[in-house]
N, C-alpha and C. Protein backbone atom coordinates (compact mmCIF):
# COMPACT_ATOMS: atom_id res chain seq x y z
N UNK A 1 17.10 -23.25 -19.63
CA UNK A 1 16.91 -24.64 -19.29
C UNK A 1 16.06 -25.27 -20.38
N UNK A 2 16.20 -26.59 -20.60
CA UNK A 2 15.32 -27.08 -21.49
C UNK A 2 14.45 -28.21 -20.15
N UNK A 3 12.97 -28.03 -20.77
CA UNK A 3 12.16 -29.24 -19.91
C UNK A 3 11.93 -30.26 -20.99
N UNK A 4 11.93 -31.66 -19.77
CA UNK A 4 12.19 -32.66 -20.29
C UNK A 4 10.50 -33.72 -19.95
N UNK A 5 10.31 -32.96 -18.99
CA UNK A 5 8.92 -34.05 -18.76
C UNK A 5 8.06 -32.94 -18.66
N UNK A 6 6.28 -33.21 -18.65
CA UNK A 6 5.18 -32.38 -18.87
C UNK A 6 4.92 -31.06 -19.76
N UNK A 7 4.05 -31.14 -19.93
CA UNK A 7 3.99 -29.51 -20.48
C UNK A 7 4.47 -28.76 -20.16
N UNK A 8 4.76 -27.53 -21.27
CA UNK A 8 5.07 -26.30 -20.58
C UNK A 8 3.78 -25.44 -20.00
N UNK A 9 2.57 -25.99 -20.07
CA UNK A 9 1.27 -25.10 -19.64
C UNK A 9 1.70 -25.37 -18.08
N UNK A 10 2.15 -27.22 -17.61
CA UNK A 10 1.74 -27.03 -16.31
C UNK A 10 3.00 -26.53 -15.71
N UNK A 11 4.17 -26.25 -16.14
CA UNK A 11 5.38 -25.56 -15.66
C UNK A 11 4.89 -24.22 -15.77
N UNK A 12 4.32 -23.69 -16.76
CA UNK A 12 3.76 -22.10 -16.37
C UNK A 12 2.50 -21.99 -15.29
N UNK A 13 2.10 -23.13 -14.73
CA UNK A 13 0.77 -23.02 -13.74
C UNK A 13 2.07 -22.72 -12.26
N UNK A 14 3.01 -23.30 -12.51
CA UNK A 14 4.04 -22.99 -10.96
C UNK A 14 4.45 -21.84 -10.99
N UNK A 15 4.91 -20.87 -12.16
CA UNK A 15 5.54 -19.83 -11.91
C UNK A 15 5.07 -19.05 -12.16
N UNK A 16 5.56 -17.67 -11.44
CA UNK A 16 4.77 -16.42 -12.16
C UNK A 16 5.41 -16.09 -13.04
N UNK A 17 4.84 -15.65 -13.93
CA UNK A 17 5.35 -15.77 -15.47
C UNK A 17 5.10 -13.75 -15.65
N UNK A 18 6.35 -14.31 -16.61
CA UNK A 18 6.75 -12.55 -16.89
C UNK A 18 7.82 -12.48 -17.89
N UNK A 19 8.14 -11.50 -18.74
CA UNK A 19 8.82 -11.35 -20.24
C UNK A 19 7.53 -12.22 -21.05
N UNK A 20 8.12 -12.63 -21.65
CA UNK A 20 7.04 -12.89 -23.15
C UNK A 20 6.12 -13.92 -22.37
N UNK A 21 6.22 -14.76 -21.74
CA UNK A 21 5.30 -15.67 -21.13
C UNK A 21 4.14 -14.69 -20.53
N UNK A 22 4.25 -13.44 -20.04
CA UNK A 22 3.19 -12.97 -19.50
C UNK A 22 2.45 -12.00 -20.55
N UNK A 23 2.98 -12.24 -21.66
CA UNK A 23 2.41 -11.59 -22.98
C UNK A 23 1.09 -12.56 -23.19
N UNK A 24 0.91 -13.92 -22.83
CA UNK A 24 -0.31 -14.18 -23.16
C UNK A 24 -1.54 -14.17 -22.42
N UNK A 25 -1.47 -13.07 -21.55
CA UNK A 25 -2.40 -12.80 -20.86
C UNK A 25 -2.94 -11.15 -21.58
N UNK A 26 -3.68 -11.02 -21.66
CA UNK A 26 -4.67 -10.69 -22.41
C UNK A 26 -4.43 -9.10 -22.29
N UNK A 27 -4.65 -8.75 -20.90
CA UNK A 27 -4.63 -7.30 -20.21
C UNK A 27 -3.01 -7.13 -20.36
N UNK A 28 -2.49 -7.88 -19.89
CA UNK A 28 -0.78 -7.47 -19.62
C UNK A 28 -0.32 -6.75 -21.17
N UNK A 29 -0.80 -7.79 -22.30
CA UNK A 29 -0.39 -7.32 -23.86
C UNK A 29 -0.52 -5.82 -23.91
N UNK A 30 -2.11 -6.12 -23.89
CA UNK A 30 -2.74 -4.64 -24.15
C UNK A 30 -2.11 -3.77 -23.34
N UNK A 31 -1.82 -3.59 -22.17
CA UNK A 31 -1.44 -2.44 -21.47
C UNK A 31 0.33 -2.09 -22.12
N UNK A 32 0.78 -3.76 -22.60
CA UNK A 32 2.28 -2.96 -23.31
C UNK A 32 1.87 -2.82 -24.61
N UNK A 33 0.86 -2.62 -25.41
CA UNK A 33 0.34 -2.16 -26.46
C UNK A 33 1.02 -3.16 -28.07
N UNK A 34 1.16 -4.62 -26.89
CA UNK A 34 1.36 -5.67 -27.80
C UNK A 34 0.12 -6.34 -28.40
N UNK A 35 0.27 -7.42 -28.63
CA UNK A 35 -0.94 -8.27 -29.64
C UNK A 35 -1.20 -9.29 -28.18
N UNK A 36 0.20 -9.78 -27.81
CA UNK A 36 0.13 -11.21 -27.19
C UNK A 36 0.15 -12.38 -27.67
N UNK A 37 -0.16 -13.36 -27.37
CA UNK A 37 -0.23 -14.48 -27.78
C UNK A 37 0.89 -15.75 -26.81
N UNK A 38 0.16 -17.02 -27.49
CA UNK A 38 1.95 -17.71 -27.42
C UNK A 38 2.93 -17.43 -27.29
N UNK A 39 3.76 -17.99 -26.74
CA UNK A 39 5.17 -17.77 -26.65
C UNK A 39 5.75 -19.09 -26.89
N UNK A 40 6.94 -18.97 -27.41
CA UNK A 40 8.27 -20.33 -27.32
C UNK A 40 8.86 -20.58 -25.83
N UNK A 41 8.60 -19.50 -25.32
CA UNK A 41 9.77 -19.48 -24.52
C UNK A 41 8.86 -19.85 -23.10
N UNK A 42 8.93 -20.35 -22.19
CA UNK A 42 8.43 -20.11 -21.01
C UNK A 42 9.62 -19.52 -19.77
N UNK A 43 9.46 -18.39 -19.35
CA UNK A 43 9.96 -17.30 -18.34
C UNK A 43 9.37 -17.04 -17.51
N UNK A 44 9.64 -17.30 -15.81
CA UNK A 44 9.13 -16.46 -14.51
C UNK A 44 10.04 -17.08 -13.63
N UNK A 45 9.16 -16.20 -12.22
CA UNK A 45 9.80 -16.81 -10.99
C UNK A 45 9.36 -17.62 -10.50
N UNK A 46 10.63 -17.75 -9.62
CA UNK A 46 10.21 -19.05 -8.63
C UNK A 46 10.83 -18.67 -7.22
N UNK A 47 10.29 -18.87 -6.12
CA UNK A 47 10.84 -19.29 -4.68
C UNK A 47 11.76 -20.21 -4.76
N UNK A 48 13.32 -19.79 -4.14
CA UNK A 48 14.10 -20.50 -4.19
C UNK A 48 13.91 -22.00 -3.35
N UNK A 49 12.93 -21.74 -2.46
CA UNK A 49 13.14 -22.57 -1.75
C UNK A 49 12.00 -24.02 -2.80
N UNK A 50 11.77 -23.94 -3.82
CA UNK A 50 10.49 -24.56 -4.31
C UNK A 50 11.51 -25.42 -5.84
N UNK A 51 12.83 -24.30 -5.92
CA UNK A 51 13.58 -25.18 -7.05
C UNK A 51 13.37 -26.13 -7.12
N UNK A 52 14.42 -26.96 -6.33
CA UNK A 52 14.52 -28.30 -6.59
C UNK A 52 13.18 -29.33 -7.16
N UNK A 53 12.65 -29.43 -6.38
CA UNK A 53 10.81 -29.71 -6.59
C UNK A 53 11.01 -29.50 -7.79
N UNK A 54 10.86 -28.18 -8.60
CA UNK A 54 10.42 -27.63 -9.95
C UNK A 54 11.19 -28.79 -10.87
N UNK A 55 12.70 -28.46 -10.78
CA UNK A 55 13.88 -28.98 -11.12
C UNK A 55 13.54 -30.68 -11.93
N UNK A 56 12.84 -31.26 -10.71
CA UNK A 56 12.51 -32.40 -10.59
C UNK A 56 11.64 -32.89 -11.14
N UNK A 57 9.90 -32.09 -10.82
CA UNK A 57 9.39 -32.52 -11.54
C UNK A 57 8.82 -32.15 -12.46
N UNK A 58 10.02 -31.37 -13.09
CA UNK A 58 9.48 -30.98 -15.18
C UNK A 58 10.66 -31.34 -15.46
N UNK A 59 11.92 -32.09 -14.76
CA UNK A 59 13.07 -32.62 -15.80
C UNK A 59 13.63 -31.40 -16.37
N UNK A 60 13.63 -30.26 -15.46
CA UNK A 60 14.59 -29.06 -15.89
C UNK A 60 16.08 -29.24 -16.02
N UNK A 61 16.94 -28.95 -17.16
CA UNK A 61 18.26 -29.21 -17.15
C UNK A 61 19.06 -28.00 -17.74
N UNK A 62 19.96 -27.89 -17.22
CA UNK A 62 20.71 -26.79 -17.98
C UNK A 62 21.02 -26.57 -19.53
N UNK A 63 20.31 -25.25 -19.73
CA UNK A 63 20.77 -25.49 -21.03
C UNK A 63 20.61 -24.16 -21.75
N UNK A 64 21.99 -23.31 -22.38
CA UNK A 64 21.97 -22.25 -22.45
C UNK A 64 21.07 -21.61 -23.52
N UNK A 65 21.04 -22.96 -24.73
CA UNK A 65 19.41 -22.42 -25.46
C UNK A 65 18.21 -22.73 -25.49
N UNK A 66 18.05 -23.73 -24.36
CA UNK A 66 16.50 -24.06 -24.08
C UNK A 66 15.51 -22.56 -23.93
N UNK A 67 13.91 -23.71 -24.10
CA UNK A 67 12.96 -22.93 -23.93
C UNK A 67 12.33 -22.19 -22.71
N UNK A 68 13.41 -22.48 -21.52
CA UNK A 68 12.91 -22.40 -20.32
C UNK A 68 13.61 -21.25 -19.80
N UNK A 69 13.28 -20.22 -19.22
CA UNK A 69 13.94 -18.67 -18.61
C UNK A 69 13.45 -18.47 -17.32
N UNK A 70 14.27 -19.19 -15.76
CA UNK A 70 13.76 -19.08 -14.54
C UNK A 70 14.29 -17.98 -13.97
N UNK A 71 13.60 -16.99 -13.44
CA UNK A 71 14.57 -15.80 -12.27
C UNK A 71 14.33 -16.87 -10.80
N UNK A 72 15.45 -16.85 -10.03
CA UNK A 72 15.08 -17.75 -8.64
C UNK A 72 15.12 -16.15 -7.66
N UNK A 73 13.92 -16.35 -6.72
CA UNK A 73 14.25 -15.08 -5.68
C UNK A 73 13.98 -15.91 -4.47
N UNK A 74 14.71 -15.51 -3.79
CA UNK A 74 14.48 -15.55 -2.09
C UNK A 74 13.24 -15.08 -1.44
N UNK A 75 13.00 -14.02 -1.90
CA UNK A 75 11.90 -13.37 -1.54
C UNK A 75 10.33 -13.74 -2.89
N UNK A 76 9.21 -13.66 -2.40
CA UNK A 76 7.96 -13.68 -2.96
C UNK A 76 7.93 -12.36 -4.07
N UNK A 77 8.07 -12.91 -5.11
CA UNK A 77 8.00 -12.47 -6.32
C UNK A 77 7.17 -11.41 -6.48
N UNK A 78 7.05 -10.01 -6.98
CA UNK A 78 5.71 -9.24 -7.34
C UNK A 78 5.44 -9.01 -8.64
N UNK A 79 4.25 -9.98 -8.71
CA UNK A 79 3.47 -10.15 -10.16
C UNK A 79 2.93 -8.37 -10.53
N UNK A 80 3.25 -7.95 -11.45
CA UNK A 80 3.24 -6.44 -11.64
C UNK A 80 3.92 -6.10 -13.27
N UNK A 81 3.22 -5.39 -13.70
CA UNK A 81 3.53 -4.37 -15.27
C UNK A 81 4.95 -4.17 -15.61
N UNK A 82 5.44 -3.43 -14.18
CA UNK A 82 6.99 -3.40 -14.16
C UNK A 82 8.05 -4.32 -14.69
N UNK A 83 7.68 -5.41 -13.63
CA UNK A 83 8.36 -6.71 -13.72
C UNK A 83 8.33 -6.98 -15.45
N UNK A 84 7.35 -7.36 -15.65
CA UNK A 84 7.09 -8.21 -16.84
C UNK A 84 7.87 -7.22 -18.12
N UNK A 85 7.86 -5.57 -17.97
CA UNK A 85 8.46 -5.04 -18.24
C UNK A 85 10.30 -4.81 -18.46
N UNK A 86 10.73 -4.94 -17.46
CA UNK A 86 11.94 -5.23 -17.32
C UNK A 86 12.44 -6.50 -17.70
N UNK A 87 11.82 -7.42 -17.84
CA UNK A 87 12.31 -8.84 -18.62
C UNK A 87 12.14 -8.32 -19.87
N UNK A 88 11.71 -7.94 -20.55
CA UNK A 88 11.45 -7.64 -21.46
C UNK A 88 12.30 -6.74 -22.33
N UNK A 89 12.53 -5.51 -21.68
CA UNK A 89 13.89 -4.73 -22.06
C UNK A 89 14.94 -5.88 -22.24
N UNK A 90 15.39 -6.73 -21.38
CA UNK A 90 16.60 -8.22 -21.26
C UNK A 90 16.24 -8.62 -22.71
N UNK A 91 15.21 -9.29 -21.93
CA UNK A 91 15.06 -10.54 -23.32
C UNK A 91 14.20 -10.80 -24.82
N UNK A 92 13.11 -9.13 -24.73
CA UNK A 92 12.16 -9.13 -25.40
C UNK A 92 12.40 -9.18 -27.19
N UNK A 93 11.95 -8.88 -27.78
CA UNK A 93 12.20 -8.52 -29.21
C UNK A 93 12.26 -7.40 -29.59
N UNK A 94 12.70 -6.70 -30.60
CA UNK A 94 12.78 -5.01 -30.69
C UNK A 94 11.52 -4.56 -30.26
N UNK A 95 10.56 -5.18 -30.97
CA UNK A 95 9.07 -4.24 -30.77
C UNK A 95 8.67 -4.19 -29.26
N UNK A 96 9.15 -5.69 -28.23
CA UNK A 96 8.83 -5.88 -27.13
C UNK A 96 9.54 -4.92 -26.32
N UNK A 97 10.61 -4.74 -26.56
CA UNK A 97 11.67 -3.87 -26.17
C UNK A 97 10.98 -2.83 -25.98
N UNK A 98 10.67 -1.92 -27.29
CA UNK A 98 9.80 -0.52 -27.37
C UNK A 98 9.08 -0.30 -26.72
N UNK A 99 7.81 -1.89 -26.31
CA UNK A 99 6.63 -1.12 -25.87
C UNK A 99 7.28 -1.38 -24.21
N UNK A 100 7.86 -1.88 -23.75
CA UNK A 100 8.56 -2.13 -22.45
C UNK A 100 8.69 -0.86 -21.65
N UNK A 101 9.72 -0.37 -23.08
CA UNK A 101 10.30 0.81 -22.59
C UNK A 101 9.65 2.19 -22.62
N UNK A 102 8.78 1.75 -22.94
CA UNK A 102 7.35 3.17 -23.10
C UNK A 102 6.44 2.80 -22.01
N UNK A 103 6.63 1.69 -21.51
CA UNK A 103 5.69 1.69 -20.08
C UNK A 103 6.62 1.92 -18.79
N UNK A 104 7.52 1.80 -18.93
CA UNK A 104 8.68 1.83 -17.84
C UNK A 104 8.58 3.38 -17.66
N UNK A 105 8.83 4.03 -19.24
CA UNK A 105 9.28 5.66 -19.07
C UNK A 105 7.40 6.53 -18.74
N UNK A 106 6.46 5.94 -18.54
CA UNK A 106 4.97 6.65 -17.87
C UNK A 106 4.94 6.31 -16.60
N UNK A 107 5.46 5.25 -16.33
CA UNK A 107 5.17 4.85 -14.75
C UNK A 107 6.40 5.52 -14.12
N UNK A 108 7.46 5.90 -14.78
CA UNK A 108 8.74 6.64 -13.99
C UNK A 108 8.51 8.54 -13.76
N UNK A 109 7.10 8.17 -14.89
CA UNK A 109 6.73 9.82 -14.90
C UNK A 109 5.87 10.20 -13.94
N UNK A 110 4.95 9.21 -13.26
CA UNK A 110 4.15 9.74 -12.69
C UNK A 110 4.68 10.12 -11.48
């Protein structure tokens, strides 16, 4: 999707953010043994039932190369290593990819 009105800070204050958006949180990096930082992209969930709202008021529109990456769930999202992990394998960058997949394969070990 591309957004059309407000920031993307306050569109990332609605969702839980995960793939590279949750790279700029500080602990999440470090534990995938990234740097972090910024991102282009803003990615998370949302309660389906909260779309429209969202939709509305950030002027979300379809758009297959916008900066915007929503998962919609029915169910309450779980903010977790995993998660942010598995977007990441999808959509990450090689290196994001790697460290993804090196946290996926310790937590599948224990």
């Amino acid at each position: 999707m591309t957004q059309t009105r407000r920031r993307p800070a306050a569109l990332e204050e609605v969702l839980m953010l995960s793939g590279r958006s949750a790279l700029q949180d500080v602990p999440t990096a470090t534990r995938l043994g990234l740097a972090g930082g910024d991102s282009e992209i803003v990615e998370g969930y949302l309660r389906r039932e909260h779309l429209e709202e969202v939709l509305t008021r950030f002027g979300l529109v379809a758009d297959a190369e916008g900066e915007v990456f929503l998962h919609i769930s029915d169910e309450t999202p779980v903010d977790s290593i995993i998660t942010t992990a598995l977007d990441l394998v999808e959509r990450g960058t090689t290196r994001e990819r790697s460290a993804a997949h090196n946290v996926l394969g310790s937590v599948l070990a224990q």
